[in-house]
PDB file of N, CA and C in Angstrom:
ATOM      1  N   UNK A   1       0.818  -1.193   0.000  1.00  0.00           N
ATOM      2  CA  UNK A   1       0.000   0.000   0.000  1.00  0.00           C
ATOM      3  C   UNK A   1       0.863   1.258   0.000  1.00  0.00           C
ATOM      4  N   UNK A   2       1.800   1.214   1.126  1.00  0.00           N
ATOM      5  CA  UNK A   2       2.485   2.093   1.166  1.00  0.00           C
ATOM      6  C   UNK A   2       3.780   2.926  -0.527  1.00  0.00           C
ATOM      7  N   UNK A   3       3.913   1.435  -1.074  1.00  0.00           N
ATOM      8  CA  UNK A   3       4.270   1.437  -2.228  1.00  0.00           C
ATOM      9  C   UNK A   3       3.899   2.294  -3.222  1.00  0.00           C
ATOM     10  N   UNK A   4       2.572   1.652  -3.263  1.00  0.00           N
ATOM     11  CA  UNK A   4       1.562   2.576  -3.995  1.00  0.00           C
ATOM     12  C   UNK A   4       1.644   3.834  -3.918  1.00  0.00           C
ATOM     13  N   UNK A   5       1.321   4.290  -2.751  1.00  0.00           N
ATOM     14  CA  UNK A   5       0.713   5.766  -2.617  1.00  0.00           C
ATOM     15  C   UNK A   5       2.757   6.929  -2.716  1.00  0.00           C
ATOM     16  N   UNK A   6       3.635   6.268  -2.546  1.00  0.00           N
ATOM     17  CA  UNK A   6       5.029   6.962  -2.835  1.00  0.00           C
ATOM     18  C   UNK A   6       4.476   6.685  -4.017  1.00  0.00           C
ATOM     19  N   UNK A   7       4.504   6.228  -4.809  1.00  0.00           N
ATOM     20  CA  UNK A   7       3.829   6.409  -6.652  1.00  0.00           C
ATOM     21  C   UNK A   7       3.316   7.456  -7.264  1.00  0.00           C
ATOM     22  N   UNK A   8       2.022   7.539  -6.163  1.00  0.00           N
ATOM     23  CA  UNK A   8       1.211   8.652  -6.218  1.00  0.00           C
ATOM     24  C   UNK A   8       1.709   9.873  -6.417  1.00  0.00           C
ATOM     25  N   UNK A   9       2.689  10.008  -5.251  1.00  0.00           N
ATOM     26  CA  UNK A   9       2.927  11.368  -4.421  1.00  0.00           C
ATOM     27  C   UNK A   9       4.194  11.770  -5.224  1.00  0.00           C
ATOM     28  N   UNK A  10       4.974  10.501  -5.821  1.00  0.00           N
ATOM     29  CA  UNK A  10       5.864  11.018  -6.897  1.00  0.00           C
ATOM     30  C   UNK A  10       5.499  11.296  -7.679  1.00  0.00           C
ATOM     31  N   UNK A  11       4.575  10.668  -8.300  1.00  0.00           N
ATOM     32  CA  UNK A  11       3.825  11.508  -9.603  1.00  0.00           C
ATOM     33  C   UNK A  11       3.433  13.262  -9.653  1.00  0.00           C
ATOM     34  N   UNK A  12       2.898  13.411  -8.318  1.00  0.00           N
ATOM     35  CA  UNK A  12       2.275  14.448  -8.072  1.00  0.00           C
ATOM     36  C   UNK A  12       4.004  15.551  -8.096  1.00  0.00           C
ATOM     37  N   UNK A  13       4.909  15.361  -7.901  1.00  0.00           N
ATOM     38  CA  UNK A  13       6.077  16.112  -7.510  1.00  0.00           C
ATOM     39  C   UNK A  13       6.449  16.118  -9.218  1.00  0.00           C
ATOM     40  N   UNK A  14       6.235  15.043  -9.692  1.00  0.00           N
ATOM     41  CA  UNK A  14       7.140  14.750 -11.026  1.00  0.00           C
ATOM     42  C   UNK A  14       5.997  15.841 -12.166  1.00  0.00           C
ATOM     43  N   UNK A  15       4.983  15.994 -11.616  1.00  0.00           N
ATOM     44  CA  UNK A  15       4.475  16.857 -12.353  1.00  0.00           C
ATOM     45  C   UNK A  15       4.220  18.562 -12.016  1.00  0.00           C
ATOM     46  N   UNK A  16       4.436  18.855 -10.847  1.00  0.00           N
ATOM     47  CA  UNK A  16       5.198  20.186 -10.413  1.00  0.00           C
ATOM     48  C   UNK A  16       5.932  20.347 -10.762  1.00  0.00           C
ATOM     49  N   UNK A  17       7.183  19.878 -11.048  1.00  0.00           N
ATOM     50  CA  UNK A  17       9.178  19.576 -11.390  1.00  0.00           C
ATOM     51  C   UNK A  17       8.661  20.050 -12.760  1.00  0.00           C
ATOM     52  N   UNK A  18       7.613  19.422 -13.593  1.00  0.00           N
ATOM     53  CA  UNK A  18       7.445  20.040 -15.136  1.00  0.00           C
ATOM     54  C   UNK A  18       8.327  18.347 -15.713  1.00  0.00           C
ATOM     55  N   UNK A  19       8.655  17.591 -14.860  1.00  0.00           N
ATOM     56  CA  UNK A  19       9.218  16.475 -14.913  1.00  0.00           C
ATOM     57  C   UNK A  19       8.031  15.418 -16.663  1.00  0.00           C
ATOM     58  N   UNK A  20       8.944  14.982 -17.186  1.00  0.00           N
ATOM     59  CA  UNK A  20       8.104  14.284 -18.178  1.00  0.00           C
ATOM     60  C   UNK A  20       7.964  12.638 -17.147  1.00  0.00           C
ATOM     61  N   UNK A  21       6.534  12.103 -17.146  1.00  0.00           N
ATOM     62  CA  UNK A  21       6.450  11.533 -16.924  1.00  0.00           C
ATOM     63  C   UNK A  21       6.699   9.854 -17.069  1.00  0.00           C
ATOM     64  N   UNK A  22       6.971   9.279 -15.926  1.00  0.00           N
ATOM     65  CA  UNK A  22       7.696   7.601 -16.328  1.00  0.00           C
ATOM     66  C   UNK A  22       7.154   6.583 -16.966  1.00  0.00           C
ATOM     67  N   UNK A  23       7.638   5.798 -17.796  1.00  0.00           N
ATOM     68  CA  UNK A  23       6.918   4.678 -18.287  1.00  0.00           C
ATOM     69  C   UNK A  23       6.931   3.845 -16.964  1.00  0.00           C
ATOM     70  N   UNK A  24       5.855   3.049 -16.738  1.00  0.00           N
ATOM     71  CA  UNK A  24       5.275   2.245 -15.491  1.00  0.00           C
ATOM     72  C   UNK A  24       6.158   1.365 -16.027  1.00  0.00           C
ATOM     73  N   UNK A  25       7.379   0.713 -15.452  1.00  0.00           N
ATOM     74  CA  UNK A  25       7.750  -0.034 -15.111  1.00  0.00           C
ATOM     75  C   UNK A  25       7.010  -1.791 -14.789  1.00  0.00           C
ATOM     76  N   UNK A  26       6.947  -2.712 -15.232  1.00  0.00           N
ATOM     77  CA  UNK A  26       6.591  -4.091 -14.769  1.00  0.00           C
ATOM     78  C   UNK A  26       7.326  -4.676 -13.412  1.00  0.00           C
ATOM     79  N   UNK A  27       8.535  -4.320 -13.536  1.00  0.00           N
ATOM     80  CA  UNK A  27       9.517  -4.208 -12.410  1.00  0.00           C
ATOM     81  C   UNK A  27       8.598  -3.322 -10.995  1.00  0.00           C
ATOM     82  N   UNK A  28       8.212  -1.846 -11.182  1.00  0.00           N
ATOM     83  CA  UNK A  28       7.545  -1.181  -9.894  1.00  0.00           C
ATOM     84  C   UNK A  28       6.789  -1.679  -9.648  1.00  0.00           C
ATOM     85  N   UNK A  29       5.465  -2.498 -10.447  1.00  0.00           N
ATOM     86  CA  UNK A  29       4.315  -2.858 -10.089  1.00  0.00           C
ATOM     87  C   UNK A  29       4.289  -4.191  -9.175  1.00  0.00           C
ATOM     88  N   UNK A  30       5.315  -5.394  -9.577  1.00  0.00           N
ATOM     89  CA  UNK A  30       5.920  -6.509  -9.057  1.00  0.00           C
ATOM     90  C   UNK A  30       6.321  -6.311  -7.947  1.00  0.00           C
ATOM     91  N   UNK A  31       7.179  -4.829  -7.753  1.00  0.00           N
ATOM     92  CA  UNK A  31       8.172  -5.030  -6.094  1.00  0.00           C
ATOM     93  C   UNK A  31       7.846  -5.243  -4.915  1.00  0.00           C
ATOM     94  N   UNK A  32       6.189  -4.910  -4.783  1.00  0.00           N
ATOM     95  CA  UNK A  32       5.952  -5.419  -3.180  1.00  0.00           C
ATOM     96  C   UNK A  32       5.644  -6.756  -2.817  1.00  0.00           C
ATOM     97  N   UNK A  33       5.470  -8.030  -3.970  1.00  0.00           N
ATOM     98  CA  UNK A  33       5.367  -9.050  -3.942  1.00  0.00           C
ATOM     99  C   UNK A  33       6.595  -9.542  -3.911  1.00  0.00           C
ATOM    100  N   UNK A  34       7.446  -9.345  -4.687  1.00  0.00           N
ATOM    101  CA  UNK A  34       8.915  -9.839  -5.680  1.00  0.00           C
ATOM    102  C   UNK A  34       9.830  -9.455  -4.061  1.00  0.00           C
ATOM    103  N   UNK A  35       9.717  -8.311  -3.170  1.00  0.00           N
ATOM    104  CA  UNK A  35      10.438  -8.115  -2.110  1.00  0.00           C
ATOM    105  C   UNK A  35      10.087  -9.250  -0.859  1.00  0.00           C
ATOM    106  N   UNK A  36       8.705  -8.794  -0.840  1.00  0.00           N
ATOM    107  CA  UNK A  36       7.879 -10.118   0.362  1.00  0.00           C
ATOM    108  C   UNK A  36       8.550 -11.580  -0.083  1.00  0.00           C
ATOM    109  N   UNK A  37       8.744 -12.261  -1.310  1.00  0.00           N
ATOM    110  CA  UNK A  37       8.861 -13.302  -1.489  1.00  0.00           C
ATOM    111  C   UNK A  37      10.514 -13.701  -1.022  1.00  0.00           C
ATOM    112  N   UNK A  38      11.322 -12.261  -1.536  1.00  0.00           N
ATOM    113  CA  UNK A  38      12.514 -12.382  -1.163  1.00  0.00           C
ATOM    114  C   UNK A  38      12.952 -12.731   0.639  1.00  0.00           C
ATOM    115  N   UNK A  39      12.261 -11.917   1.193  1.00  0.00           N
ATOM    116  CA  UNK A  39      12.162 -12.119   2.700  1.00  0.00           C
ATOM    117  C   UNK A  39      13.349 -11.709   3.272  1.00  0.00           C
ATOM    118  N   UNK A  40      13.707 -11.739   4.460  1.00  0.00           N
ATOM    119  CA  UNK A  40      14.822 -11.769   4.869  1.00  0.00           C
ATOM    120  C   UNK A  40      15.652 -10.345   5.168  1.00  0.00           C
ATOM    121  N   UNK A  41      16.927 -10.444   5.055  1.00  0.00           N
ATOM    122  CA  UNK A  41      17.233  -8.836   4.892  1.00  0.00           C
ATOM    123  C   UNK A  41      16.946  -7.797   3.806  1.00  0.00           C
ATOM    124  N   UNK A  42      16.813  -8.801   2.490  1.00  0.00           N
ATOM    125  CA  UNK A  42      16.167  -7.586   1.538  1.00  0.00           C
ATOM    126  C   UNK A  42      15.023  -7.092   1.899  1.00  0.00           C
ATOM    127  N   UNK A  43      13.972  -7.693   2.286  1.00  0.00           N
ATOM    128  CA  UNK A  43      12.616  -7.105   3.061  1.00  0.00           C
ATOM    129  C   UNK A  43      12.414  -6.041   3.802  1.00  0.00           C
ATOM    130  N   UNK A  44      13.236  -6.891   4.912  1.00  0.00           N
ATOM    131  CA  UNK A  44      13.882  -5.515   5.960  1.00  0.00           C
ATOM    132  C   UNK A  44      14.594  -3.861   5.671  1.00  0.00           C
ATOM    133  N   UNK A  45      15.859  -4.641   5.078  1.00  0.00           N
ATOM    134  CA  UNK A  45      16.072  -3.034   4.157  1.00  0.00           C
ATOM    135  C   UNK A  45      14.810  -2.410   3.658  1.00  0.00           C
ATOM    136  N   UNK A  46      14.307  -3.077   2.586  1.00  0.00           N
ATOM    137  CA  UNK A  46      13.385  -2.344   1.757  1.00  0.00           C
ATOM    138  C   UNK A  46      12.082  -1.818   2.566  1.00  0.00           C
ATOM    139  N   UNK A  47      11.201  -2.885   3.756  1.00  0.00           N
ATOM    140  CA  UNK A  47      10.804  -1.884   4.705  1.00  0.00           C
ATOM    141  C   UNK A  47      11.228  -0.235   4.903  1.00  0.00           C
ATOM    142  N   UNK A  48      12.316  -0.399   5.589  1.00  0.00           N
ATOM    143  CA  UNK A  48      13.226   0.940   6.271  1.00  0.00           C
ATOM    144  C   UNK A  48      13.339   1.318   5.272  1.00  0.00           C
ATOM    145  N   UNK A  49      13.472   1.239   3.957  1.00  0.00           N
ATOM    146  CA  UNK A  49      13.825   2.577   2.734  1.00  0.00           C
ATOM    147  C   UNK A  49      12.254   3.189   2.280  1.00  0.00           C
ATOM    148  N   UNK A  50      11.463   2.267   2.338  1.00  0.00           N
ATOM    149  CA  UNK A  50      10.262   2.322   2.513  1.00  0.00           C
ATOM    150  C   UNK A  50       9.687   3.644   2.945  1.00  0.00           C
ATOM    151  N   UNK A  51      10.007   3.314   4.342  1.00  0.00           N
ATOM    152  CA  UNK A  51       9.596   4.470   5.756  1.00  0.00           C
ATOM    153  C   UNK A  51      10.865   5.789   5.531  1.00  0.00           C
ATOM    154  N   UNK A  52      11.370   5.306   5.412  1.00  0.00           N
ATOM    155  CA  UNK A  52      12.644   6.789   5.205  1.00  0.00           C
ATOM    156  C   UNK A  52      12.124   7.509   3.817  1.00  0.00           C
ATOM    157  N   UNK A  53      11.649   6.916   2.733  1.00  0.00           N
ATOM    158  CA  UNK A  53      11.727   7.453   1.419  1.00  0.00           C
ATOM    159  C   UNK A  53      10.266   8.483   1.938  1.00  0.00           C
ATOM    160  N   UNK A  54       9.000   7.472   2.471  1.00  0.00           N
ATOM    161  CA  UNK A  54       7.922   8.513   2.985  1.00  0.00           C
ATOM    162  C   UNK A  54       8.087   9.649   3.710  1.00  0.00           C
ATOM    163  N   UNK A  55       9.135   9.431   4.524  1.00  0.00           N
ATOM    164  CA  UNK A  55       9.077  10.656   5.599  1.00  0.00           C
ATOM    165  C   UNK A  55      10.039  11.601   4.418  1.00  0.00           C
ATOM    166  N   UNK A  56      10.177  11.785   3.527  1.00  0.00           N
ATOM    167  CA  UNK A  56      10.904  12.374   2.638  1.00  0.00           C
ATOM    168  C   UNK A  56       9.432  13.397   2.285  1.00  0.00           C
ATOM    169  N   UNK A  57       8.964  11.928   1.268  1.00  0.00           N
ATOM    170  CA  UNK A  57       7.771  12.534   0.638  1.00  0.00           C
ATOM    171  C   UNK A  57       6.833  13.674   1.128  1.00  0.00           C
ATOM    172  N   UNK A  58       6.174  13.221   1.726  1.00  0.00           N
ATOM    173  CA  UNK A  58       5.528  13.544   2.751  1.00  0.00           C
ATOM    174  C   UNK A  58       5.457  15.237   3.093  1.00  0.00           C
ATOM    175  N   UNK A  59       6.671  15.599   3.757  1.00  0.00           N
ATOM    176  CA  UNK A  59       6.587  16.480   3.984  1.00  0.00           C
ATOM    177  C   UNK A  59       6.952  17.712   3.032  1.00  0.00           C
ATOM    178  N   UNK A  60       7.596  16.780   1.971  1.00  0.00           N
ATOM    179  CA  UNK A  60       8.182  17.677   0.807  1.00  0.00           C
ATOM    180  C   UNK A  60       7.133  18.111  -0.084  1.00  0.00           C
ATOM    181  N   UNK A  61       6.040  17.391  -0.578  1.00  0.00           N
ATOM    182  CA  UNK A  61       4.933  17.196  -1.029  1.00  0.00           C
ATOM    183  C   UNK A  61       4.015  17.937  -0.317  1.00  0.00           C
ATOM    184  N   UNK A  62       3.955  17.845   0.866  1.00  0.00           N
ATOM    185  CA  UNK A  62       3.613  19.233   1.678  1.00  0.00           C
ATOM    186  C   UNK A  62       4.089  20.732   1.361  1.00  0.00           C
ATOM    187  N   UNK A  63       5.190  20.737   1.666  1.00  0.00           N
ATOM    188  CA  UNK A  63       5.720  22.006   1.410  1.00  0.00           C
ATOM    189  C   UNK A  63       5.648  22.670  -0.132  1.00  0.00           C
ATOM    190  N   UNK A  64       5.830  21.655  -1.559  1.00  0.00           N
ATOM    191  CA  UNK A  64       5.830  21.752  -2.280  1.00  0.00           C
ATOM    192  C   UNK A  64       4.124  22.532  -2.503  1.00  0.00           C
ATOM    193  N   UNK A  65       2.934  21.697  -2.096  1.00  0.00           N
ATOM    194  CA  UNK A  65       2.134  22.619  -2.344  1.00  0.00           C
ATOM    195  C   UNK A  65       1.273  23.465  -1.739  1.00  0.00           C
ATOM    196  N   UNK A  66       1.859  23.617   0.003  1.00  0.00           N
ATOM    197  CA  UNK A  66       1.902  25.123   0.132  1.00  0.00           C
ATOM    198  C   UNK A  66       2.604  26.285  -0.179  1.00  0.00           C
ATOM    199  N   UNK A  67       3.834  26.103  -1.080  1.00  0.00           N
ATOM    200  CA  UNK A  67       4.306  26.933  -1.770  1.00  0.00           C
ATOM    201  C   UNK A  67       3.778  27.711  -2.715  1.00  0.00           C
ATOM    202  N   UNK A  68       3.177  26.605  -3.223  1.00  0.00           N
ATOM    203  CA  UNK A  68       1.933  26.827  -4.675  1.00  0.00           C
ATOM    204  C   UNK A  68       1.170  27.481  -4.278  1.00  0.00           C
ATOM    205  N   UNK A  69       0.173  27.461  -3.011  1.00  0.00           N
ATOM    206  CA  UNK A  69      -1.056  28.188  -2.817  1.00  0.00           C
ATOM    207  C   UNK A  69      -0.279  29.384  -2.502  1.00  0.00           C
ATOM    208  N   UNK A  70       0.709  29.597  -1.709  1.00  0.00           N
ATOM    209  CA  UNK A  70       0.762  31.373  -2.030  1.00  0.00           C
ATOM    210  C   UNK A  70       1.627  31.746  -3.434  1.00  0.00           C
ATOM    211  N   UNK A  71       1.793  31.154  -3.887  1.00  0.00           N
ATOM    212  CA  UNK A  71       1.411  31.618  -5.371  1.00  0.00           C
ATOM    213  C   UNK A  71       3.085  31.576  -5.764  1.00  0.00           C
ATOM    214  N   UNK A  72       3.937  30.870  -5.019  1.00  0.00           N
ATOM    215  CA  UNK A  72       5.127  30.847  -4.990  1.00  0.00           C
ATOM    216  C   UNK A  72       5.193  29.718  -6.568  1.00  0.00           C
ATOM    217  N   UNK A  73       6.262  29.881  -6.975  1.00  0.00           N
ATOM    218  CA  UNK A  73       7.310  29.235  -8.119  1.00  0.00           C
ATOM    219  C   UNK A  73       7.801  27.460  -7.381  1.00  0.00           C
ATOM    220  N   UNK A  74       7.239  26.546  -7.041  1.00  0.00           N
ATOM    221  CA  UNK A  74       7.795  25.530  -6.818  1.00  0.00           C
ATOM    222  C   UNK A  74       8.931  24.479  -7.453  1.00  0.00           C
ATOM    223  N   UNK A  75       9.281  24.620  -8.868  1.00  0.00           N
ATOM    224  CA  UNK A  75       9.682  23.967  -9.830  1.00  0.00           C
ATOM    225  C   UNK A  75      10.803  23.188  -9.374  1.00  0.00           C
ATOM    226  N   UNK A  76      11.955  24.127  -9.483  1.00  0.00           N
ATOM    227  CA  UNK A  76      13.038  23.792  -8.891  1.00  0.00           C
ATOM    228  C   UNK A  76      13.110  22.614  -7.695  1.00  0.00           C
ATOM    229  N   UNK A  77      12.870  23.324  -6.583  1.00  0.00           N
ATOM    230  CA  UNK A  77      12.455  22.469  -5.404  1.00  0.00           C
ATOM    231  C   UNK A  77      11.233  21.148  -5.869  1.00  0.00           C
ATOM    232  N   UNK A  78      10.731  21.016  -6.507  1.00  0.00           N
ATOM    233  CA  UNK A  78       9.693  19.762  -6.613  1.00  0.00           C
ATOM    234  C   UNK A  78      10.610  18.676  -7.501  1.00  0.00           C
ATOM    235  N   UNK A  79      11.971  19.759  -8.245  1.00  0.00           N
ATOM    236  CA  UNK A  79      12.569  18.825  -9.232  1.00  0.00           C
ATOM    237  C   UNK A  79      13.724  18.253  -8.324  1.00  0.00           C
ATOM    238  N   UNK A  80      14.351  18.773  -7.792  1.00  0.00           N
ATOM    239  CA  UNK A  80      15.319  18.406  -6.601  1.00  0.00           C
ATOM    240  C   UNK A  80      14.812  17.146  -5.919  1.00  0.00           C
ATOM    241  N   UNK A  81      13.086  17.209  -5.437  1.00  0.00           N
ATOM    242  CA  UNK A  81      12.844  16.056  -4.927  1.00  0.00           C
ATOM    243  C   UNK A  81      12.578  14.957  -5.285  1.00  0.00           C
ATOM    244  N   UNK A  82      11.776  15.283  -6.600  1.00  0.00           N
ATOM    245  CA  UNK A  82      11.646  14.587  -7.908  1.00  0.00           C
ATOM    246  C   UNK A  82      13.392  13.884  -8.078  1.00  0.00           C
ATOM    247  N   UNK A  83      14.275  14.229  -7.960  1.00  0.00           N
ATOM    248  CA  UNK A  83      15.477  13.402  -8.169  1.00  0.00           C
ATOM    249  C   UNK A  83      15.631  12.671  -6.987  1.00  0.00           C
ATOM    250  N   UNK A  84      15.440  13.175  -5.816  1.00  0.00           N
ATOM    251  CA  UNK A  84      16.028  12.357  -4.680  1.00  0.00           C
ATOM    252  C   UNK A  84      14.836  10.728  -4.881  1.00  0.00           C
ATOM    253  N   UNK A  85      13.770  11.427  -5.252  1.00  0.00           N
ATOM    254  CA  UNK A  85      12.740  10.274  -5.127  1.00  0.00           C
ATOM    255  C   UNK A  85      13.311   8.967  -6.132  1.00  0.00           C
ATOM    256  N   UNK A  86      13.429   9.489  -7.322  1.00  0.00           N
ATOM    257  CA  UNK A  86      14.012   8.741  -8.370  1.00  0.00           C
ATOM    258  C   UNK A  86      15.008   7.312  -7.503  1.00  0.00           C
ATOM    259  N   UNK A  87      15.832   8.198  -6.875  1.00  0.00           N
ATOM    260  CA  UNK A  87      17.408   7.658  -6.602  1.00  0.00           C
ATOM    261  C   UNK A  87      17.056   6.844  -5.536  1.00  0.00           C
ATOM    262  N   UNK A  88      16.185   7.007  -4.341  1.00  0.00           N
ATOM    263  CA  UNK A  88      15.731   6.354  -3.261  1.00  0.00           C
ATOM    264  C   UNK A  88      14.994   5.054  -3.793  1.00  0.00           C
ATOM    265  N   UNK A  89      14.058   5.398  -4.669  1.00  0.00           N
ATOM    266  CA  UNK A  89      13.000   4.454  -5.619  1.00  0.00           C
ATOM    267  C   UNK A  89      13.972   3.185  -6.559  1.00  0.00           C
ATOM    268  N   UNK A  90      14.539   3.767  -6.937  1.00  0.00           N
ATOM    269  CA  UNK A  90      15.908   2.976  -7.837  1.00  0.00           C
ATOM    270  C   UNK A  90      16.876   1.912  -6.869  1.00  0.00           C
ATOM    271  N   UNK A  91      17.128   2.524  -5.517  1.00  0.00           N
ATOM    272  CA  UNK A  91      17.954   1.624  -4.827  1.00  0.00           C
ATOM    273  C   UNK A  91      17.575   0.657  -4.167  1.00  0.00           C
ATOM    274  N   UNK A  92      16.090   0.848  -3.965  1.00  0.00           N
ATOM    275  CA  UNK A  92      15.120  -0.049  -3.520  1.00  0.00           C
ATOM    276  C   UNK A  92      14.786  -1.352  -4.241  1.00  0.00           C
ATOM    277  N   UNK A  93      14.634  -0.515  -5.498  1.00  0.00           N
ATOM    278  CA  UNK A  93      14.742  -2.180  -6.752  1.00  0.00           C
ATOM    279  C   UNK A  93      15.571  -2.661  -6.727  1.00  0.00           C
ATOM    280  N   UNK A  94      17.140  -2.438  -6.043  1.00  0.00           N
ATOM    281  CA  UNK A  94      18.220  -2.889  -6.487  1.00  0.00           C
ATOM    282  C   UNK A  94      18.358  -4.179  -5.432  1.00  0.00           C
ATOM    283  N   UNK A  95      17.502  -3.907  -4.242  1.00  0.00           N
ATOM    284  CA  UNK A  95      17.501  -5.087  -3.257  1.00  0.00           C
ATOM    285  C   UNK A  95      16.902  -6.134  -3.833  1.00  0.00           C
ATOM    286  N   UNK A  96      16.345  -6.339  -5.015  1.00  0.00           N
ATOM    287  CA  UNK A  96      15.600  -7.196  -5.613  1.00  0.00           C
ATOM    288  C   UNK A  96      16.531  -8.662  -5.491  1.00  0.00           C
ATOM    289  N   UNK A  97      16.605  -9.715  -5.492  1.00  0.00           N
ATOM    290  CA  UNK A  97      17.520 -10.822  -6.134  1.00  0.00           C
ATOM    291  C   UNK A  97      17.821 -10.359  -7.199  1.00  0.00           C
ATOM    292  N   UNK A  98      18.877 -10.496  -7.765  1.00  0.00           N
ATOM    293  CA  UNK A  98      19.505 -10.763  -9.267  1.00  0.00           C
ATOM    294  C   UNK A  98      18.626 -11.360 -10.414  1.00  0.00           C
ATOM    295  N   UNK A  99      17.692 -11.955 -10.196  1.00  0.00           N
ATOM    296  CA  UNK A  99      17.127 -13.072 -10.833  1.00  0.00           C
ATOM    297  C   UNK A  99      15.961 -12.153 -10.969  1.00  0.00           C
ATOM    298  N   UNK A 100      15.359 -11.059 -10.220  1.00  0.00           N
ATOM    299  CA  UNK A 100      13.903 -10.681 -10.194  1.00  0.00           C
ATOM    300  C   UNK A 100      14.136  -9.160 -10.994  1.00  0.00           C
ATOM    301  N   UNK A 101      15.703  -8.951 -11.377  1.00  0.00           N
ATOM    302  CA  UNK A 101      15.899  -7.691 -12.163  1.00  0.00           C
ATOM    303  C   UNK A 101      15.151  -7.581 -13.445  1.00  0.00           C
ATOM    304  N   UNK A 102      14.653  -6.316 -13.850  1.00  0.00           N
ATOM    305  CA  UNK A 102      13.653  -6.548 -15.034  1.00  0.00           C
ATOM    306  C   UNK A 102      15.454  -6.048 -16.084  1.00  0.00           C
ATOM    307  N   UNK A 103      14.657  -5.633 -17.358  1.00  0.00           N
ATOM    308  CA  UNK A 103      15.431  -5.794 -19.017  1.00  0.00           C
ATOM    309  C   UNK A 103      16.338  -4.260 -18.576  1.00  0.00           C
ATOM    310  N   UNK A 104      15.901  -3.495 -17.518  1.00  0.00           N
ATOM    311  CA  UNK A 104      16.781  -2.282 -17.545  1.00  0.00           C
ATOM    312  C   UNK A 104      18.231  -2.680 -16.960  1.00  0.00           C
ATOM    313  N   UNK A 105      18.959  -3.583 -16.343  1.00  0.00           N
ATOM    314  CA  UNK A 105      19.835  -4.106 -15.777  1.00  0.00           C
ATOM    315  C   UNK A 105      20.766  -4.952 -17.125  1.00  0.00           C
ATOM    316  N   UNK A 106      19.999  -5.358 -17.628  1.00  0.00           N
ATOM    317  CA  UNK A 106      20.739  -5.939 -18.795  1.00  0.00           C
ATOM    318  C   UNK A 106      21.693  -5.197 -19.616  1.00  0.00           C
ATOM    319  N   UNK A 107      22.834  -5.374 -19.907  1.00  0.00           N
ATOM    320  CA  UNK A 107      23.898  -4.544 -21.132  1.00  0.00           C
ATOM    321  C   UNK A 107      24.587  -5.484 -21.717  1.00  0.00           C
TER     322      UNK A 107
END
Protein backbone atom coordinates (compact mmCIF):
# COMPACT_ATOMS: atom_id res chain seq x y z
CA UNK A 1 0.00 0.00 0.00
CA UNK A 2 2.49 2.09 1.17
CA UNK A 3 4.27 1.44 -2.23
CA UNK A 4 1.56 2.58 -3.99
CA UNK A 5 0.71 5.77 -2.62
CA UNK A 6 5.03 6.96 -2.84
CA UNK A 7 3.83 6.41 -6.65
CA UNK A 8 1.21 8.65 -6.22
CA UNK A 9 2.93 11.37 -4.42
CA UNK A 10 5.86 11.02 -6.90
CA UNK A 11 3.82 11.51 -9.60
CA UNK A 12 2.27 14.45 -8.07
CA UNK A 13 6.08 16.11 -7.51
CA UNK A 14 7.14 14.75 -11.03
CA UNK A 15 4.47 16.86 -12.35
CA UNK A 16 5.20 20.19 -10.41
CA UNK A 17 9.18 19.58 -11.39
CA UNK A 18 7.44 20.04 -15.14
CA UNK A 19 9.22 16.47 -14.91
CA UNK A 20 8.10 14.28 -18.18
CA UNK A 21 6.45 11.53 -16.92
CA UNK A 22 7.70 7.60 -16.33
CA UNK A 23 6.92 4.68 -18.29
CA UNK A 24 5.27 2.25 -15.49
CA UNK A 25 7.75 -0.03 -15.11
CA UNK A 26 6.59 -4.09 -14.77
CA UNK A 27 9.52 -4.21 -12.41
CA UNK A 28 7.55 -1.18 -9.89
CA UNK A 29 4.31 -2.86 -10.09
CA UNK A 30 5.92 -6.51 -9.06
CA UNK A 31 8.17 -5.03 -6.09
CA UNK A 32 5.95 -5.42 -3.18
CA UNK A 33 5.37 -9.05 -3.94
CA UNK A 34 8.91 -9.84 -5.68
CA UNK A 35 10.44 -8.12 -2.11
CA UNK A 36 7.88 -10.12 0.36
CA UNK A 37 8.86 -13.30 -1.49
CA UNK A 38 12.51 -12.38 -1.16
CA UNK A 39 12.16 -12.12 2.70
CA UNK A 40 14.82 -11.77 4.87
CA UNK A 41 17.23 -8.84 4.89
CA UNK A 42 16.17 -7.59 1.54
CA UNK A 43 12.62 -7.11 3.06
CA UNK A 44 13.88 -5.52 5.96
CA UNK A 45 16.07 -3.03 4.16
CA UNK A 46 13.39 -2.34 1.76
CA UNK A 47 10.80 -1.88 4.70
CA UNK A 48 13.23 0.94 6.27
CA UNK A 49 13.83 2.58 2.73
CA UNK A 50 10.26 2.32 2.51
CA UNK A 51 9.60 4.47 5.76
CA UNK A 52 12.64 6.79 5.20
CA UNK A 53 11.73 7.45 1.42
CA UNK A 54 7.92 8.51 2.99
CA UNK A 55 9.08 10.66 5.60
CA UNK A 56 10.90 12.37 2.64
CA UNK A 57 7.77 12.53 0.64
CA UNK A 58 5.53 13.54 2.75
CA UNK A 59 6.59 16.48 3.98
CA UNK A 60 8.18 17.68 0.81
CA UNK A 61 4.93 17.20 -1.03
CA UNK A 62 3.61 19.23 1.68
CA UNK A 63 5.72 22.01 1.41
CA UNK A 64 5.83 21.75 -2.28
CA UNK A 65 2.13 22.62 -2.34
CA UNK A 66 1.90 25.12 0.13
CA UNK A 67 4.31 26.93 -1.77
CA UNK A 68 1.93 26.83 -4.68
CA UNK A 69 -1.06 28.19 -2.82
CA UNK A 70 0.76 31.37 -2.03
CA UNK A 71 1.41 31.62 -5.37
CA UNK A 72 5.13 30.85 -4.99
CA UNK A 73 7.31 29.23 -8.12
CA UNK A 74 7.80 25.53 -6.82
CA UNK A 75 9.68 23.97 -9.83
CA UNK A 76 13.04 23.79 -8.89
CA UNK A 77 12.46 22.47 -5.40
CA UNK A 78 9.69 19.76 -6.61
CA UNK A 79 12.57 18.83 -9.23
CA UNK A 80 15.32 18.41 -6.60
CA UNK A 81 12.84 16.06 -4.93
CA UNK A 82 11.65 14.59 -7.91
CA UNK A 83 15.48 13.40 -8.17
CA UNK A 84 16.03 12.36 -4.68
CA UNK A 85 12.74 10.27 -5.13
CA UNK A 86 14.01 8.74 -8.37
CA UNK A 87 17.41 7.66 -6.60
CA UNK A 88 15.73 6.35 -3.26
CA UNK A 89 13.00 4.45 -5.62
CA UNK A 90 15.91 2.98 -7.84
CA UNK A 91 17.95 1.62 -4.83
CA UNK A 92 15.12 -0.05 -3.52
CA UNK A 93 14.74 -2.18 -6.75
CA UNK A 94 18.22 -2.89 -6.49
CA UNK A 95 17.50 -5.09 -3.26
CA UNK A 96 15.60 -7.20 -5.61
CA UNK A 97 17.52 -10.82 -6.13
CA UNK A 98 19.50 -10.76 -9.27
CA UNK A 99 17.13 -13.07 -10.83
CA UNK A 100 13.90 -10.68 -10.19
CA UNK A 101 15.90 -7.69 -12.16
CA UNK A 102 13.65 -6.55 -15.03
CA UNK A 103 15.43 -5.79 -19.02
CA UNK A 104 16.78 -2.28 -17.54
CA UNK A 105 19.83 -4.11 -15.78
CA UNK A 106 20.74 -5.94 -18.79
CA UNK A 107 23.90 -4.54 -21.13
Amino acid sequence: MKWSALHDAGEAVAAIAGAAPEVSMEELRRFPQAIREAGGWRLLHAEHGIEDLTSIMEPGLCALLAAMARGANPQAAALALWNEFVEARNALLELLPPNQHSARHAT
